[in-house]
PDB file of N, CA and C in Angstrom:
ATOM      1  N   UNK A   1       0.852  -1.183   0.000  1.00  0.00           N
ATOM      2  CA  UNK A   1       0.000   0.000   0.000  1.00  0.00           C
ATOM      3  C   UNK A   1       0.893   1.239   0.000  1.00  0.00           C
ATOM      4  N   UNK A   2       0.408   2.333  -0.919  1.00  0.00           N
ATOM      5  CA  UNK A   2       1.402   3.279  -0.771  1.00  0.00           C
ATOM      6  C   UNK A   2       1.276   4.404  -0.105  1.00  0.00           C
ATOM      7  N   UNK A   3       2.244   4.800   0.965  1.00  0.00           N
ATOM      8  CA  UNK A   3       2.222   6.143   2.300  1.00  0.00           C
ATOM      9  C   UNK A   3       1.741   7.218   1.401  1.00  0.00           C
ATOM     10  N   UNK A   4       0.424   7.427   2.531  1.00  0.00           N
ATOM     11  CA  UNK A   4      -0.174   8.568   2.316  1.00  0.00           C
ATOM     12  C   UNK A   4       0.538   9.925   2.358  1.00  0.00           C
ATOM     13  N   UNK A   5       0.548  10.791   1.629  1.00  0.00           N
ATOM     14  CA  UNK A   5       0.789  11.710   1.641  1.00  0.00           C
ATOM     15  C   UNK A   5      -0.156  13.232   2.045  1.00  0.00           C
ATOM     16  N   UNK A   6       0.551  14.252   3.559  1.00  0.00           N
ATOM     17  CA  UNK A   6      -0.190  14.561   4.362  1.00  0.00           C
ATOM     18  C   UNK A   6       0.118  16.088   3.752  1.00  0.00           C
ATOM     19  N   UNK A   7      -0.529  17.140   4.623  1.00  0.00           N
ATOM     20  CA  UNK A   7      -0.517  18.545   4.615  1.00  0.00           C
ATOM     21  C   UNK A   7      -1.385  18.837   5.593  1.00  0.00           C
ATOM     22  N   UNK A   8      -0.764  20.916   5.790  1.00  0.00           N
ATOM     23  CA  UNK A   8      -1.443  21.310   6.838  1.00  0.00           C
ATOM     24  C   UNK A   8      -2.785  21.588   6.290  1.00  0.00           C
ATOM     25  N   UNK A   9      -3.858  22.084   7.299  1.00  0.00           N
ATOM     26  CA  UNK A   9      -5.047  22.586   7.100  1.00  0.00           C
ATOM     27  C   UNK A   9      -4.910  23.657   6.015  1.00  0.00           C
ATOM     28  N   UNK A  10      -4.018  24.481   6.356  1.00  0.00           N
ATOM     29  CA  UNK A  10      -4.084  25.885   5.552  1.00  0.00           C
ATOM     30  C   UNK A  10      -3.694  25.491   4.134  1.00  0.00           C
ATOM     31  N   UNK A  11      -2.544  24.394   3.407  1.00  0.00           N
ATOM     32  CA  UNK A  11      -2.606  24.044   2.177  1.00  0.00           C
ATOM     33  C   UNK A  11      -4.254  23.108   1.605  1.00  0.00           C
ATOM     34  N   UNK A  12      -5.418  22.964   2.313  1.00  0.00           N
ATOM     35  CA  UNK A  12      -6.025  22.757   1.970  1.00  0.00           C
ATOM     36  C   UNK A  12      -7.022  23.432   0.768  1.00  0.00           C
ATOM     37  N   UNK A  13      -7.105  23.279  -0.168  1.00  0.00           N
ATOM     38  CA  UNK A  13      -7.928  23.903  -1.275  1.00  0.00           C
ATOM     39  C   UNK A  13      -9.475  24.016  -0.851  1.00  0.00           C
ATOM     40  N   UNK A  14      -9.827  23.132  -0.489  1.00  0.00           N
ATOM     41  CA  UNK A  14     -11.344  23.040   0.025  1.00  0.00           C
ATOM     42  C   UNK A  14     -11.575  23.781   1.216  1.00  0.00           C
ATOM     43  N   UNK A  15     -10.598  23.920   2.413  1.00  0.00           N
ATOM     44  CA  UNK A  15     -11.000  24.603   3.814  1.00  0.00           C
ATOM     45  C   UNK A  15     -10.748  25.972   3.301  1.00  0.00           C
ATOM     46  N   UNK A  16      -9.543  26.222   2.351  1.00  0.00           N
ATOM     47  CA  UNK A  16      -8.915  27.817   1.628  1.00  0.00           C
ATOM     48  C   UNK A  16     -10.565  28.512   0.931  1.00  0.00           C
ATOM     49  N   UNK A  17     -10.891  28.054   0.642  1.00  0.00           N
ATOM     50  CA  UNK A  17     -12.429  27.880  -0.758  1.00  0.00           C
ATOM     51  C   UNK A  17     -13.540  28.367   0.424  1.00  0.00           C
ATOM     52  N   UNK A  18     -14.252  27.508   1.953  1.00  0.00           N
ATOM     53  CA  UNK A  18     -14.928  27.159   2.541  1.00  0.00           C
ATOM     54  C   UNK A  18     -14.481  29.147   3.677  1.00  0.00           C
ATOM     55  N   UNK A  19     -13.397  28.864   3.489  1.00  0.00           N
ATOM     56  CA  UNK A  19     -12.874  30.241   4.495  1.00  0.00           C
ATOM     57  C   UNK A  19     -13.340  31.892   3.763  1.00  0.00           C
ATOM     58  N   UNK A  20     -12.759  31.491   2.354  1.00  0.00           N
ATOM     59  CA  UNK A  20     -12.937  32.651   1.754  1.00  0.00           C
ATOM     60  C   UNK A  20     -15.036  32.785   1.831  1.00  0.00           C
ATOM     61  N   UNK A  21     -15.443  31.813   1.056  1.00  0.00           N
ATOM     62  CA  UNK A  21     -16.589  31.961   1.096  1.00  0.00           C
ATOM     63  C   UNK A  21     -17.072  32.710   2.154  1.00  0.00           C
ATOM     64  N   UNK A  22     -17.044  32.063   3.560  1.00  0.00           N
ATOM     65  CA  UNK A  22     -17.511  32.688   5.368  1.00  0.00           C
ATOM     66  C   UNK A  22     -16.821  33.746   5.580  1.00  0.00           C
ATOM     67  N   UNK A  23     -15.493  33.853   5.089  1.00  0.00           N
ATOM     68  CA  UNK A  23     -15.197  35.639   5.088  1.00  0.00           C
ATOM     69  C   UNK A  23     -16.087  36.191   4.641  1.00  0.00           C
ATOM     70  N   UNK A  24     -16.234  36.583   3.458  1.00  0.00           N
ATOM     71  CA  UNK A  24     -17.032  37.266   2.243  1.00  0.00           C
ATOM     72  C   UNK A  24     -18.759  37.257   2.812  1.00  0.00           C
ATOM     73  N   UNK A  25     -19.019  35.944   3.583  1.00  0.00           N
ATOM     74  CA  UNK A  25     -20.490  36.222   4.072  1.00  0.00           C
ATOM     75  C   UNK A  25     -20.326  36.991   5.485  1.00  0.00           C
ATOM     76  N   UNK A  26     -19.467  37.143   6.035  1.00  0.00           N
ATOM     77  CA  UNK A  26     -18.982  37.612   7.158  1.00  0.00           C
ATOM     78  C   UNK A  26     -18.512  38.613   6.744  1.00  0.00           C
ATOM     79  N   UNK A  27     -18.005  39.943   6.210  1.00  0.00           N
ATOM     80  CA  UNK A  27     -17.792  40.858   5.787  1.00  0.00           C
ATOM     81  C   UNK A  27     -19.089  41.619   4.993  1.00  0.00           C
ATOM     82  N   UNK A  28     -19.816  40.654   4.299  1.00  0.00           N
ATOM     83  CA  UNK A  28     -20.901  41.058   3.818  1.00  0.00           C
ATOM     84  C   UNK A  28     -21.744  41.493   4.338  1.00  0.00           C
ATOM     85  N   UNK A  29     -22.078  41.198   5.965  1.00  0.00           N
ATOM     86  CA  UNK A  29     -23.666  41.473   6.722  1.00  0.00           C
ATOM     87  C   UNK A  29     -23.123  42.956   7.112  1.00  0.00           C
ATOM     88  N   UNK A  30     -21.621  43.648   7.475  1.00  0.00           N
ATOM     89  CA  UNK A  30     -21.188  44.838   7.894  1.00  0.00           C
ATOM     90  C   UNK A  30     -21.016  45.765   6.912  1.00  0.00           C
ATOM     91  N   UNK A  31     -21.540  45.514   5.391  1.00  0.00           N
ATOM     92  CA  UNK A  31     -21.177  46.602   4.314  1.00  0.00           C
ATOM     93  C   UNK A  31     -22.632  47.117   4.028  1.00  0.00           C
ATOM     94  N   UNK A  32     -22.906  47.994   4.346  1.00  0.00           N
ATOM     95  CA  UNK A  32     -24.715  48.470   3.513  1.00  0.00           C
ATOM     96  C   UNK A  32     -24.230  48.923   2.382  1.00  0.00           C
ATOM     97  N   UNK A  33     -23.704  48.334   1.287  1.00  0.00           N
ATOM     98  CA  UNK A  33     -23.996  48.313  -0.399  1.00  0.00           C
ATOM     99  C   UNK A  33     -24.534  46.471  -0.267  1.00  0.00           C
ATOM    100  N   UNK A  34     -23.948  46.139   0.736  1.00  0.00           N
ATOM    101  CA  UNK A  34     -24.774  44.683   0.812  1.00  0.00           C
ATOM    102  C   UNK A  34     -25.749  44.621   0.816  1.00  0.00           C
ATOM    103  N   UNK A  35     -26.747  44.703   1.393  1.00  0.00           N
ATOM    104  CA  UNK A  35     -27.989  44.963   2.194  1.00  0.00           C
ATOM    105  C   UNK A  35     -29.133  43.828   0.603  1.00  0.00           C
ATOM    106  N   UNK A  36     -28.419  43.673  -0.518  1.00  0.00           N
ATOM    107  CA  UNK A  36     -29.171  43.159  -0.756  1.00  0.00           C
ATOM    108  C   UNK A  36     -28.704  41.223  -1.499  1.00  0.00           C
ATOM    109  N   UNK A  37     -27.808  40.911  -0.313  1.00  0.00           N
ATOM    110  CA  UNK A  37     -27.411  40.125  -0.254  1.00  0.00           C
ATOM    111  C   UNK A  37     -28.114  38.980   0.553  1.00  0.00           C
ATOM    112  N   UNK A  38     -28.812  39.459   1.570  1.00  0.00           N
ATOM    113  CA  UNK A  38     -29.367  38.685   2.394  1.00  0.00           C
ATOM    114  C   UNK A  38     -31.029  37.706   1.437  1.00  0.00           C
ATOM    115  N   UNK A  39     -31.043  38.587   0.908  1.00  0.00           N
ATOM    116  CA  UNK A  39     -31.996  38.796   0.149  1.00  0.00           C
ATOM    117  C   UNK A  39     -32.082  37.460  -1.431  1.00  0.00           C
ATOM    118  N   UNK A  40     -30.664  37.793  -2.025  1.00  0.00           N
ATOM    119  CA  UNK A  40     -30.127  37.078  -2.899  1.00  0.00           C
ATOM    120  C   UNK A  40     -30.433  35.615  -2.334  1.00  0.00           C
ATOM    121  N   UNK A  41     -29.324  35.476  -1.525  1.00  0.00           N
ATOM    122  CA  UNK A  41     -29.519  34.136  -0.697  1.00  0.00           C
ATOM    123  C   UNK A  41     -30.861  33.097  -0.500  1.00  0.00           C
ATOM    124  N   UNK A  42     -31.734  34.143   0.002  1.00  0.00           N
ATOM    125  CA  UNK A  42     -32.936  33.670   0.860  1.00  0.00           C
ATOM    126  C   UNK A  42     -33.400  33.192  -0.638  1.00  0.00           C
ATOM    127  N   UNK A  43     -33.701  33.871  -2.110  1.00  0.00           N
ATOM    128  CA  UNK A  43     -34.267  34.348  -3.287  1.00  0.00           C
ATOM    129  C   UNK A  43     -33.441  32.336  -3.295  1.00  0.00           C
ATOM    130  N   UNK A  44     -31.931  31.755  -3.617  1.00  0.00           N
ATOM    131  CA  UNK A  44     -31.083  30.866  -4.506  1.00  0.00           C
ATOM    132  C   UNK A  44     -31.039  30.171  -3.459  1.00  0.00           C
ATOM    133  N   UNK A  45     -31.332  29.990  -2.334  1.00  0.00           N
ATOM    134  CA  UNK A  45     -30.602  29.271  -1.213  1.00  0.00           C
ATOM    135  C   UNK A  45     -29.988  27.614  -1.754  1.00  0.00           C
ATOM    136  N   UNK A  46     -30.861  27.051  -2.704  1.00  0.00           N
ATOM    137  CA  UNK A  46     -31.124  25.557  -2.742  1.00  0.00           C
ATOM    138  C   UNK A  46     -29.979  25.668  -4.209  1.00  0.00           C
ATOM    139  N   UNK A  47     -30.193  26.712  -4.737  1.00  0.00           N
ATOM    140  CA  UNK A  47     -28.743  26.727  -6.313  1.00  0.00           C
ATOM    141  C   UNK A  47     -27.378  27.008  -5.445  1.00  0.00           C
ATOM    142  N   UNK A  48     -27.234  27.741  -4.534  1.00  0.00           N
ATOM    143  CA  UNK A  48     -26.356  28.134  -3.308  1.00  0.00           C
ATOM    144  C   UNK A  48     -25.790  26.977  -3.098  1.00  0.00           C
ATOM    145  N   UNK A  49     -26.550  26.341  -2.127  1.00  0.00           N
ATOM    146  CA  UNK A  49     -26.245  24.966  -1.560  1.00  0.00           C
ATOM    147  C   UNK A  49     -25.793  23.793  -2.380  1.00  0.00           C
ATOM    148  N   UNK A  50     -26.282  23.485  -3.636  1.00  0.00           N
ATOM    149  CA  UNK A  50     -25.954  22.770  -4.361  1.00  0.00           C
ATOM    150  C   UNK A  50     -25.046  22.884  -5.079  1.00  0.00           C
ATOM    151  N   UNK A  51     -24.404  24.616  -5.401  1.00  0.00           N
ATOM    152  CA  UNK A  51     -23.109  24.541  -6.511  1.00  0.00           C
ATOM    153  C   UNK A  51     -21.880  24.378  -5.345  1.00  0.00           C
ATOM    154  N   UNK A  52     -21.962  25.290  -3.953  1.00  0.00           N
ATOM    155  CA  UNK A  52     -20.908  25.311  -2.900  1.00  0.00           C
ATOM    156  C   UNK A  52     -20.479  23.764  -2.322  1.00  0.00           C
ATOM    157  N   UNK A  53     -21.944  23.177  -2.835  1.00  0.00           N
ATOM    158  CA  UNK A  53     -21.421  21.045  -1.995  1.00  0.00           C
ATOM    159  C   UNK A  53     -20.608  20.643  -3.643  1.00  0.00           C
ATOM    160  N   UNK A  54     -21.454  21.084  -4.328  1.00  0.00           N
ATOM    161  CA  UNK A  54     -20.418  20.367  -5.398  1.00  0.00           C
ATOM    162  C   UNK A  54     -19.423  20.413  -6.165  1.00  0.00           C
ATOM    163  N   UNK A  55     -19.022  22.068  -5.574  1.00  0.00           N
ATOM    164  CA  UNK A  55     -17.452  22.495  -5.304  1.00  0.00           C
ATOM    165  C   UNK A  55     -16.752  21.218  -4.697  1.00  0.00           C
ATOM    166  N   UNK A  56     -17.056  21.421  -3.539  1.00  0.00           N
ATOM    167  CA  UNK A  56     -16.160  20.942  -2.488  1.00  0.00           C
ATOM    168  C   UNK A  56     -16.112  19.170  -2.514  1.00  0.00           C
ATOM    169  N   UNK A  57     -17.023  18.736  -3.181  1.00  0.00           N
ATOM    170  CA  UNK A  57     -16.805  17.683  -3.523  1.00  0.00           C
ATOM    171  C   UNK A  57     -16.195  17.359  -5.007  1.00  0.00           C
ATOM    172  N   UNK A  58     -15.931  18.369  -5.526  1.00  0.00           N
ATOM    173  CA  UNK A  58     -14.600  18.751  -6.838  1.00  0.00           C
ATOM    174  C   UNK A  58     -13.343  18.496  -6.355  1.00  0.00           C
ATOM    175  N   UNK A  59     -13.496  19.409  -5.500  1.00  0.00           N
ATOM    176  CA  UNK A  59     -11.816  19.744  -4.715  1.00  0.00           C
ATOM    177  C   UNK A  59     -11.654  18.567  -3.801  1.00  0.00           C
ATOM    178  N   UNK A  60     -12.546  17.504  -3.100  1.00  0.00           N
ATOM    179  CA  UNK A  60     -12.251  16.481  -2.325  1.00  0.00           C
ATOM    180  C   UNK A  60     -11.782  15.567  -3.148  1.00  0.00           C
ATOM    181  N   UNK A  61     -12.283  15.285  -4.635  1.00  0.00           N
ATOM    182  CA  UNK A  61     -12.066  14.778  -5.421  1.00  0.00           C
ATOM    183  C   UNK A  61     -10.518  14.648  -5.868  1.00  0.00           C
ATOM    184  N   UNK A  62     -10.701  15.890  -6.363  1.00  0.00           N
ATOM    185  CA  UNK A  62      -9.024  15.824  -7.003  1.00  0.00           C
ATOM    186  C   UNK A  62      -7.348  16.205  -5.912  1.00  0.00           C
ATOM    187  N   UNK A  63      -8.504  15.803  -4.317  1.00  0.00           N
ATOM    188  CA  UNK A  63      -7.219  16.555  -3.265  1.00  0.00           C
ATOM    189  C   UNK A  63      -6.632  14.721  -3.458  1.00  0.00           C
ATOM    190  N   UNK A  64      -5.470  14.774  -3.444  1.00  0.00           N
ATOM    191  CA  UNK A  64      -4.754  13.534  -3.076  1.00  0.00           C
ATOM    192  C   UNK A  64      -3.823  13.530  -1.718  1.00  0.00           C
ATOM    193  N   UNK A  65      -3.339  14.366  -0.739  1.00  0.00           N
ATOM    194  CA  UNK A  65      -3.290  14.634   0.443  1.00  0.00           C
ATOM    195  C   UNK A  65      -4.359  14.739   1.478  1.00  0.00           C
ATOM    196  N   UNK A  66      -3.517  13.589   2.242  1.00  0.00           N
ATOM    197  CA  UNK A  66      -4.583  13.706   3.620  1.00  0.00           C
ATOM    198  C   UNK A  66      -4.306  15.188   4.641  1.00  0.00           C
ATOM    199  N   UNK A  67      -5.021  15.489   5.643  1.00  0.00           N
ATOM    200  CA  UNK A  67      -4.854  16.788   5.971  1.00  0.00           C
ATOM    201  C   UNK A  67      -4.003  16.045   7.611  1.00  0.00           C
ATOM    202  N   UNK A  68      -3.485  17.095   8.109  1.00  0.00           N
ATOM    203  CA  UNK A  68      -2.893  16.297   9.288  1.00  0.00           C
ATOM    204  C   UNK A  68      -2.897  17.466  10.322  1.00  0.00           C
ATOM    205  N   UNK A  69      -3.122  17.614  11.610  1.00  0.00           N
ATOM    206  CA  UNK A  69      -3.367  18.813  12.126  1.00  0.00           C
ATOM    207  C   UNK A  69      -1.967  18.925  13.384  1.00  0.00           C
ATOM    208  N   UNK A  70      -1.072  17.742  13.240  1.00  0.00           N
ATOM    209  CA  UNK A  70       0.072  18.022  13.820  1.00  0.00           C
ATOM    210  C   UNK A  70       1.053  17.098  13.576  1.00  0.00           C
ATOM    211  N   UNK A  71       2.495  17.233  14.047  1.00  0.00           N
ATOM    212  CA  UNK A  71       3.507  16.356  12.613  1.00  0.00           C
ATOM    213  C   UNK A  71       3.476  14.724  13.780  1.00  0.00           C
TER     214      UNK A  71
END
């Protein structure tokens, strides 16, 4: 069997992807040019949910490193 090959959290593509996203919604509720973001959301929630899972199951896909959270 051949040794897995590891990395930290932060070289992760999917948690990097998952962070930016929750920034950006987290920066978003404090900007009023936002204000009609909340809105957007509530309007796509289920196109939302379905393109952001099947991102991340893109990027789980093609990650070939396991993640390791200490050496």
């Amino acid at each position: 069997m051949p040794e897995v090959q590891t990395k930290y959290p932060w070289q992760s593509k999917t948690i990097l992807l998952n962070g930016v996203i929750a920034l950006a919604g987290f920066v978003a509720m404090f900007l009023p040019q936002a204000s009609v973001v909340p809105a957007f959301i509530q309007a796509h929630a289920e196109a939302i949910g379905l393109f952001w899972g099947v991102l991340n199951i893109v990027l789980r896909a093609v990650t070939k490193d396991a993640i390791v959270l200490k050496d």
